[in-house]
N, C-alpha and C. Protein backbone atom coordinates (compact mmCIF):
# COMPACT_ATOMS: atom_id res chain seq x y z
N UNK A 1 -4.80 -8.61 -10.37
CA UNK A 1 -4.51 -8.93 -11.76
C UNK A 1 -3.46 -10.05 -11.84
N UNK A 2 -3.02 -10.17 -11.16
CA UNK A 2 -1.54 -10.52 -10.97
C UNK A 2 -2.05 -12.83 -10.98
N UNK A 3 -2.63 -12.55 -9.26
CA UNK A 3 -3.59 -13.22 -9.05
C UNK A 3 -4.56 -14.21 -10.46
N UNK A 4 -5.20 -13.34 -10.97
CA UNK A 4 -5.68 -13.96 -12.45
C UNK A 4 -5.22 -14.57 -13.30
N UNK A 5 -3.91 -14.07 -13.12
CA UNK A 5 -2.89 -14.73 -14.15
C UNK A 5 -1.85 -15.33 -13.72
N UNK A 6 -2.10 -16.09 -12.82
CA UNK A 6 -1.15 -16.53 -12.08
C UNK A 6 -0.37 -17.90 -13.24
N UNK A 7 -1.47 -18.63 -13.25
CA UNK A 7 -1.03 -19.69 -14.40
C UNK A 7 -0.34 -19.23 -15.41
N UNK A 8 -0.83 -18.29 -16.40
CA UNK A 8 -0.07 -17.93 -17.42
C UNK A 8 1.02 -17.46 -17.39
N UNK A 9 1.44 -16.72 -16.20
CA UNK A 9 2.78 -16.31 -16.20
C UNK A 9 3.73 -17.51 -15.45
N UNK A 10 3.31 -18.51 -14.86
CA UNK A 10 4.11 -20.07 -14.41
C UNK A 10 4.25 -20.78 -15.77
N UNK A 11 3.09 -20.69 -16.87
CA UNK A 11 4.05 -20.86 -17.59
C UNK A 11 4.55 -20.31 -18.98
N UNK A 12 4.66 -18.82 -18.69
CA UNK A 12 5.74 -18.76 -19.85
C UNK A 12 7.06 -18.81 -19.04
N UNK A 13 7.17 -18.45 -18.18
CA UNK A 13 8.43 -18.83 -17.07
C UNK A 13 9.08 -20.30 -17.29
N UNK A 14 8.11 -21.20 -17.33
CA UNK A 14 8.90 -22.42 -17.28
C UNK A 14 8.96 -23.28 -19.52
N UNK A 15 10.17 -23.79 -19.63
CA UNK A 15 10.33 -24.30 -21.19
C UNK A 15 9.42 -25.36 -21.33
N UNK A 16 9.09 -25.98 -22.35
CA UNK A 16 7.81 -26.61 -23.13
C UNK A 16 8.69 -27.83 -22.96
N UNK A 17 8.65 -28.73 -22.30
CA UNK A 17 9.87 -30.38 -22.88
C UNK A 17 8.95 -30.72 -24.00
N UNK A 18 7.27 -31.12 -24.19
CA UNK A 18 6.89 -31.17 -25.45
C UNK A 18 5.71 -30.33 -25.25
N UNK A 19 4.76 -30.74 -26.57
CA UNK A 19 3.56 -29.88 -27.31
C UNK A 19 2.30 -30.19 -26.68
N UNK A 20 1.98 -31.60 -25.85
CA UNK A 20 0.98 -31.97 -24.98
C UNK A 20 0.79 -31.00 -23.59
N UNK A 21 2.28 -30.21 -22.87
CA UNK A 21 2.11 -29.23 -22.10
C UNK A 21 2.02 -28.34 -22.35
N UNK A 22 1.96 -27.53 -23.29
CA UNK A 22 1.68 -26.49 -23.92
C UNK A 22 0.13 -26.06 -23.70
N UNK A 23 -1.02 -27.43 -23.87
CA UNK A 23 -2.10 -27.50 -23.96
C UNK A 23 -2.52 -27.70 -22.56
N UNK A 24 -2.12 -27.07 -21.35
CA UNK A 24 -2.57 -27.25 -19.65
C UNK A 24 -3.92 -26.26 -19.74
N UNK A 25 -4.27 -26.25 -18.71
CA UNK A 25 -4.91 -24.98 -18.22
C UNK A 25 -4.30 -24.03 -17.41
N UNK A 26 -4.57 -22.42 -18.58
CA UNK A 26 -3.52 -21.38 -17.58
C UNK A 26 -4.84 -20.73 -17.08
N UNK A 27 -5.57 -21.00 -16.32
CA UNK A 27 -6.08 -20.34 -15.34
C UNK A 27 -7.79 -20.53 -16.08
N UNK A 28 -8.37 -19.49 -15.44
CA UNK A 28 -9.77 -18.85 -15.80
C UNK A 28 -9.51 -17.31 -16.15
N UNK A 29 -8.51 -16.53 -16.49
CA UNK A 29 -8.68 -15.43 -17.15
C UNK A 29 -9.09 -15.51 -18.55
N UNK A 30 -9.39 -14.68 -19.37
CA UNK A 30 -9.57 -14.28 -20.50
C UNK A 30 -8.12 -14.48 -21.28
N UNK A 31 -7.44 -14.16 -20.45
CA UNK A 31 -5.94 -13.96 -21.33
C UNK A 31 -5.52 -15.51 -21.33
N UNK A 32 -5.54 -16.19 -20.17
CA UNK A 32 -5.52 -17.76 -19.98
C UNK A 32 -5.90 -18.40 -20.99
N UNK A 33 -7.27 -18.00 -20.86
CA UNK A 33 -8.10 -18.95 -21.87
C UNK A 33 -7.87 -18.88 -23.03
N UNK A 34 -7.48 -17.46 -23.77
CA UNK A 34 -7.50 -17.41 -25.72
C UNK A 34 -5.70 -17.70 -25.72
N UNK A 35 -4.72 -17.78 -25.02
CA UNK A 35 -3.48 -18.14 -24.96
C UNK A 35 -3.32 -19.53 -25.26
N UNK A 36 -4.37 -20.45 -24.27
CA UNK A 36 -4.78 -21.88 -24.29
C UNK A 36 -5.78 -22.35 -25.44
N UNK A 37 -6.37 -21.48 -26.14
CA UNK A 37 -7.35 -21.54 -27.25
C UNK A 37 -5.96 -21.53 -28.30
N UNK A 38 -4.99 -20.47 -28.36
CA UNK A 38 -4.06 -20.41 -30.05
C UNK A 38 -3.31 -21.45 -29.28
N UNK A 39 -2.78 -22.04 -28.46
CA UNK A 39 -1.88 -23.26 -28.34
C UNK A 39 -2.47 -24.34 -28.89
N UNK A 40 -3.52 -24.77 -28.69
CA UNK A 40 -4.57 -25.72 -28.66
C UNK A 40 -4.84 -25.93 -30.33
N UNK A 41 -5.23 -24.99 -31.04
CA UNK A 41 -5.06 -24.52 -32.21
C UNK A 41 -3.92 -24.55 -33.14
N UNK A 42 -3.10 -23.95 -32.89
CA UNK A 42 -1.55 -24.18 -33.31
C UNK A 42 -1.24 -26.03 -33.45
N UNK A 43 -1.46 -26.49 -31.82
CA UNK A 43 -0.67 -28.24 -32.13
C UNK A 43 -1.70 -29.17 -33.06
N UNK A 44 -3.03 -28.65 -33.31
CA UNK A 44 -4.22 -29.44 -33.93
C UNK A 44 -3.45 -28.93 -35.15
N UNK A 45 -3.56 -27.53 -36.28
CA UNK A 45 -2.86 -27.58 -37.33
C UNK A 45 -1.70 -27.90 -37.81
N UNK A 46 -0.46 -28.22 -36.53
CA UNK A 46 0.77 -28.86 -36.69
C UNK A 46 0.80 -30.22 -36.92
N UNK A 47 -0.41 -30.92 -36.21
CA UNK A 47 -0.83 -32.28 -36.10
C UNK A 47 -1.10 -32.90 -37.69
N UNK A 48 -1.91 -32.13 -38.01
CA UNK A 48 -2.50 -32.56 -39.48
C UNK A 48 -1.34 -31.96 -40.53
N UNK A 49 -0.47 -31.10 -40.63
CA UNK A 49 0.57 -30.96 -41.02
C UNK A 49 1.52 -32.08 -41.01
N UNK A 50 1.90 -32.47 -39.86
CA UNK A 50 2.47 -33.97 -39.65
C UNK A 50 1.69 -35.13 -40.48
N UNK A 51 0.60 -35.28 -40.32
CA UNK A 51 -0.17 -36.16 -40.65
C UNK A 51 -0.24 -36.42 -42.53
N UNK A 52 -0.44 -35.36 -43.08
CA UNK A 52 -0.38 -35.24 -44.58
C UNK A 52 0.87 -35.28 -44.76
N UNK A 53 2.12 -34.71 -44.24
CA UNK A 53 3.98 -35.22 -44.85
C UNK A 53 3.81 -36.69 -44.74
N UNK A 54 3.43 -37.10 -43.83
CA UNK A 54 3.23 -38.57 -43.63
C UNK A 54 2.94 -39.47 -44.55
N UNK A 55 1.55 -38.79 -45.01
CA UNK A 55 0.72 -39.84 -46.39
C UNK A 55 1.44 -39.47 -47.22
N UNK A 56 2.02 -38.06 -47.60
CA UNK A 56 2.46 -37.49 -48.95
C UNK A 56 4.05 -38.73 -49.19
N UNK A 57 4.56 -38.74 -48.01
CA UNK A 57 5.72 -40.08 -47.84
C UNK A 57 5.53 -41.27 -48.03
N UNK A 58 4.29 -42.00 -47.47
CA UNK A 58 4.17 -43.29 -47.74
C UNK A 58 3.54 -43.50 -49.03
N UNK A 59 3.28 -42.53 -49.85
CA UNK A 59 2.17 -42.69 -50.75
C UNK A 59 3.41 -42.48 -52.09
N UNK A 60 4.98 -41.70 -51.90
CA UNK A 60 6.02 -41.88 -52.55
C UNK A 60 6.80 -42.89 -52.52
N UNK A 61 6.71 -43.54 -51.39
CA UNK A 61 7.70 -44.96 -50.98
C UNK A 61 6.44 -45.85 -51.98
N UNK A 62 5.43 -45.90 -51.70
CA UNK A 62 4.58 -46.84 -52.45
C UNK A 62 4.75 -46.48 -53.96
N UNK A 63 4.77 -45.33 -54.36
CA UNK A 63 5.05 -45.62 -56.03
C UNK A 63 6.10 -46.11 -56.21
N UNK A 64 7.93 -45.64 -55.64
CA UNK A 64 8.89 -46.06 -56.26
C UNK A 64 9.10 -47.18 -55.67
N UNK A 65 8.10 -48.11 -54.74
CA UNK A 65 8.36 -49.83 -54.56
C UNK A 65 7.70 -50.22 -55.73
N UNK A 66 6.44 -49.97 -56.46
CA UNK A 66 5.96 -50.06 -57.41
C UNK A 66 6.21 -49.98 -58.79
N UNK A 67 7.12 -48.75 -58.82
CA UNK A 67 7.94 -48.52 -60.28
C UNK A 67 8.93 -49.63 -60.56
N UNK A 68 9.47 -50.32 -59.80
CA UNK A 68 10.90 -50.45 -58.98
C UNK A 68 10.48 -52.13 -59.66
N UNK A 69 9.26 -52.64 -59.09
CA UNK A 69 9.08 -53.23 -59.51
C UNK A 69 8.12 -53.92 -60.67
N UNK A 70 7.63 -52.91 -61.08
CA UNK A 70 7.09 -53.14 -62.88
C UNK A 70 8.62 -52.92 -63.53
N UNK A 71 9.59 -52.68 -63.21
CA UNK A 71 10.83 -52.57 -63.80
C UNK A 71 11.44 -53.95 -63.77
N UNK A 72 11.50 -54.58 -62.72
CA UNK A 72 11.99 -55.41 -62.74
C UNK A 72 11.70 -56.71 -63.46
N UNK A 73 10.04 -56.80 -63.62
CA UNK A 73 9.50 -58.00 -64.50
C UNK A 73 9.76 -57.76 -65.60
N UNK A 74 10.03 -56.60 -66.62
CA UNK A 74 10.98 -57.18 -67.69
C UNK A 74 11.89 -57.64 -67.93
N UNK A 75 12.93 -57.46 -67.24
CA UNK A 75 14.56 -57.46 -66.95
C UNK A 75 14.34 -59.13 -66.58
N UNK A 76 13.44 -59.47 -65.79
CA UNK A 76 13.44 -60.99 -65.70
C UNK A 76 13.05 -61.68 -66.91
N UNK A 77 12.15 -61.16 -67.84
CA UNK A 77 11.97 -62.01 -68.95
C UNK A 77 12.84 -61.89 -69.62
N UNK A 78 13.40 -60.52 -69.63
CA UNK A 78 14.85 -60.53 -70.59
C UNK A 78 15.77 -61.62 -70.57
N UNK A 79 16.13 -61.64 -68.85
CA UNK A 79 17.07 -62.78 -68.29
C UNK A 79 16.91 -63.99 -68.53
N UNK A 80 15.46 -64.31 -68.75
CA UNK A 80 15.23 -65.84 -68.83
C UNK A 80 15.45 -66.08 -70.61
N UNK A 81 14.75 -65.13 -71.17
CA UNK A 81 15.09 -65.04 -72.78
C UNK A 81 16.54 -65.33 -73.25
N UNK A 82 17.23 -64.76 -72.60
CA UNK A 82 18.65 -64.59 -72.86
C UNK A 82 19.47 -65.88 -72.67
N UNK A 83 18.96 -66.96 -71.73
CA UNK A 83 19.27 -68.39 -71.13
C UNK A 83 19.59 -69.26 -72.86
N UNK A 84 18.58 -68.48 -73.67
CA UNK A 84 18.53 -69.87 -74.58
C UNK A 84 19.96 -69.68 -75.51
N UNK A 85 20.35 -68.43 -75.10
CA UNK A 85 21.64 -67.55 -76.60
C UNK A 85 22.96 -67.66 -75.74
N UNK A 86 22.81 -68.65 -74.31
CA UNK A 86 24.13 -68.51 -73.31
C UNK A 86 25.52 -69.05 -73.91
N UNK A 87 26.41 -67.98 -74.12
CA UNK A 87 27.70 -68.00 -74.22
C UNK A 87 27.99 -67.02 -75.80
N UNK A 88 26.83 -66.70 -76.34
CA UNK A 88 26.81 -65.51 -77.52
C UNK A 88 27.61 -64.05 -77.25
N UNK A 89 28.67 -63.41 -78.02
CA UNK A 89 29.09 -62.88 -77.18
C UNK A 89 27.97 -61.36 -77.18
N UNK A 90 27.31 -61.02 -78.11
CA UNK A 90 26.25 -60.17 -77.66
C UNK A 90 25.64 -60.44 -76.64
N UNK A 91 25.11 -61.06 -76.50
CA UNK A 91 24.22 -61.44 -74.97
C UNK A 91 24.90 -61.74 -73.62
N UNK A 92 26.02 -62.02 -73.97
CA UNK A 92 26.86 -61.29 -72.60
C UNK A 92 27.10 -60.11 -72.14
N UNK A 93 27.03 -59.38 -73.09
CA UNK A 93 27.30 -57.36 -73.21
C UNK A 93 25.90 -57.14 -72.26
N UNK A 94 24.47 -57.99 -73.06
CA UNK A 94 23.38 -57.82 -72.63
C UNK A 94 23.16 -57.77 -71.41
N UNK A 95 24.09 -58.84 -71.10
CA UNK A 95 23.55 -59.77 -69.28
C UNK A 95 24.62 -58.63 -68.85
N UNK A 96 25.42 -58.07 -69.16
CA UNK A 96 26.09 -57.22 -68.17
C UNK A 96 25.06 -55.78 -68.16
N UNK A 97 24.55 -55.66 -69.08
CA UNK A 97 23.67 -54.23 -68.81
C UNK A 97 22.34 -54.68 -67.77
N UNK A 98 22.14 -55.83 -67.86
CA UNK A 98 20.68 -55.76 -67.30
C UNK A 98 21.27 -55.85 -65.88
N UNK A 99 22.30 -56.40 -65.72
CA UNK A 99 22.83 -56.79 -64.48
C UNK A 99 22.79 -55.13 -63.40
N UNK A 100 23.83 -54.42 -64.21
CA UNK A 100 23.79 -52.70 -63.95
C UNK A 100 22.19 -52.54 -63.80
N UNK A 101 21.44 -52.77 -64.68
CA UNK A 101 19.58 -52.15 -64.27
C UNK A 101 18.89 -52.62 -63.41
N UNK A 102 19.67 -53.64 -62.96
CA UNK A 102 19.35 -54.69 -61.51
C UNK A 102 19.43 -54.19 -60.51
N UNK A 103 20.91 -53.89 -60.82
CA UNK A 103 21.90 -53.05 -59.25
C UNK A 103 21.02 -51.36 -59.32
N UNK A 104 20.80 -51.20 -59.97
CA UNK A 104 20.22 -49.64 -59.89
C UNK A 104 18.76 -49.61 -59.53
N UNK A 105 18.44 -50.82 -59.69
CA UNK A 105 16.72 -50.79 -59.38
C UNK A 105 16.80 -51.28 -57.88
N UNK A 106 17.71 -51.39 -57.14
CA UNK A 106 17.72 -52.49 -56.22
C UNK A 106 18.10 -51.09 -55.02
N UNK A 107 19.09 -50.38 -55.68
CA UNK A 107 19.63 -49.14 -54.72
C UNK A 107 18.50 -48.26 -54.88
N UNK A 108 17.73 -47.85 -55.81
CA UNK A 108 16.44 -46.97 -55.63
C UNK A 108 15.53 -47.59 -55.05
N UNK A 109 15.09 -48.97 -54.47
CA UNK A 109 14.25 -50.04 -53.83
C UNK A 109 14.61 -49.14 -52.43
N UNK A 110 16.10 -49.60 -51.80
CA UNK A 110 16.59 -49.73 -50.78
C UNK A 110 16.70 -47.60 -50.63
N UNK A 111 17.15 -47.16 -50.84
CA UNK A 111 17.16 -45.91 -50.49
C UNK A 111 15.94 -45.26 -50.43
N UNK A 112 14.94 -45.43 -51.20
CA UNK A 112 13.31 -45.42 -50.76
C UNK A 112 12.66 -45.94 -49.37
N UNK A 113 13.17 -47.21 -49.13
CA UNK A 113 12.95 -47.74 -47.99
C UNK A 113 13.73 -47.70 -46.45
N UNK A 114 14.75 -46.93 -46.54
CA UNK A 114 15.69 -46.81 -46.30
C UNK A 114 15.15 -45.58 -44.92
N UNK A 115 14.49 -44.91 -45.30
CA UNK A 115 13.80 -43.80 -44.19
C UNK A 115 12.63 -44.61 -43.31
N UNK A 116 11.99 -45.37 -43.56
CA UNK A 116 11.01 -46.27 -42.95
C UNK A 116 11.67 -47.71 -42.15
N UNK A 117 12.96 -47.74 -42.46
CA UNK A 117 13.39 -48.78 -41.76
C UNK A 117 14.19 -48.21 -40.82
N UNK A 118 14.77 -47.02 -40.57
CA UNK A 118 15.14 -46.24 -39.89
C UNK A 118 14.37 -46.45 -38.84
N UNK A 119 13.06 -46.11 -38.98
CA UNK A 119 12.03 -46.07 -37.97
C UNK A 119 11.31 -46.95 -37.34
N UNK A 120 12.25 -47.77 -37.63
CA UNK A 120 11.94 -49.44 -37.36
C UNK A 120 12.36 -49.57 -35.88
N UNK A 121 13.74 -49.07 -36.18
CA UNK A 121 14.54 -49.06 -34.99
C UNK A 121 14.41 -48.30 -33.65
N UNK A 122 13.65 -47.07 -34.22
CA UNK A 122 13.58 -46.14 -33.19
C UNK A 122 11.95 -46.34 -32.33
């Protein structure tokens, strides 16, 4: 018996460094084989788990680059509108708010992107 299972017990004995060894062959027993069947099983549903956080992420970075910037093409016509009234003191109050909706559209740009450029590096 012992013999049969020789593989399976080498490796629960030895730690996993990753999820590709997990998936060896522990032998030709029965117990081998359906041990190597739920491992096998397990990293395929962890896989596609990974795989959908993934899209569900890039598919959020893509709206708020998108929001981010249908936001911004007004704020530019505003800005250019505002060129013709320069030195009014309302439209200075103005140019200081859009300025703030600038800086805030610019830090929700960058902190969106901010996890993907991370991974730039690594």
């Amino acid at each position: 018996r012992y013999y049969k299972n020789k593989e399976v017990y080498k490796f629960l004995e030895k730690s996993l460094n990753n999820l590709d060894e997990s998936i060896l062959n522990l032998g030709d027993s029965v117990l081998g084989e359906g041990i190597s069947n739920v491992l096998k099983r397990a990293n395929s549903l962890y896989e596609d788990e990974i795989m959908e956080f993934n899209k569900s992420h890039e598919d959020h970075l893509t709206f708020i680059n998108q929001w981010v910037h249908q936001m911004k093409t007004p704020l530019s016509v505003i800005q250019l509108q505002m060129q013709e009234y320069e030195g009014d003191e309302p439209i200075e109050n103005i140019k200081k708010e859009v300025y703030k909706l600038n800086k805030g559209l610019n830090m929700a740009m960058y902190f969106a992107r901010l996890d993907s450029f991370q991974k730039d590096f690594i």
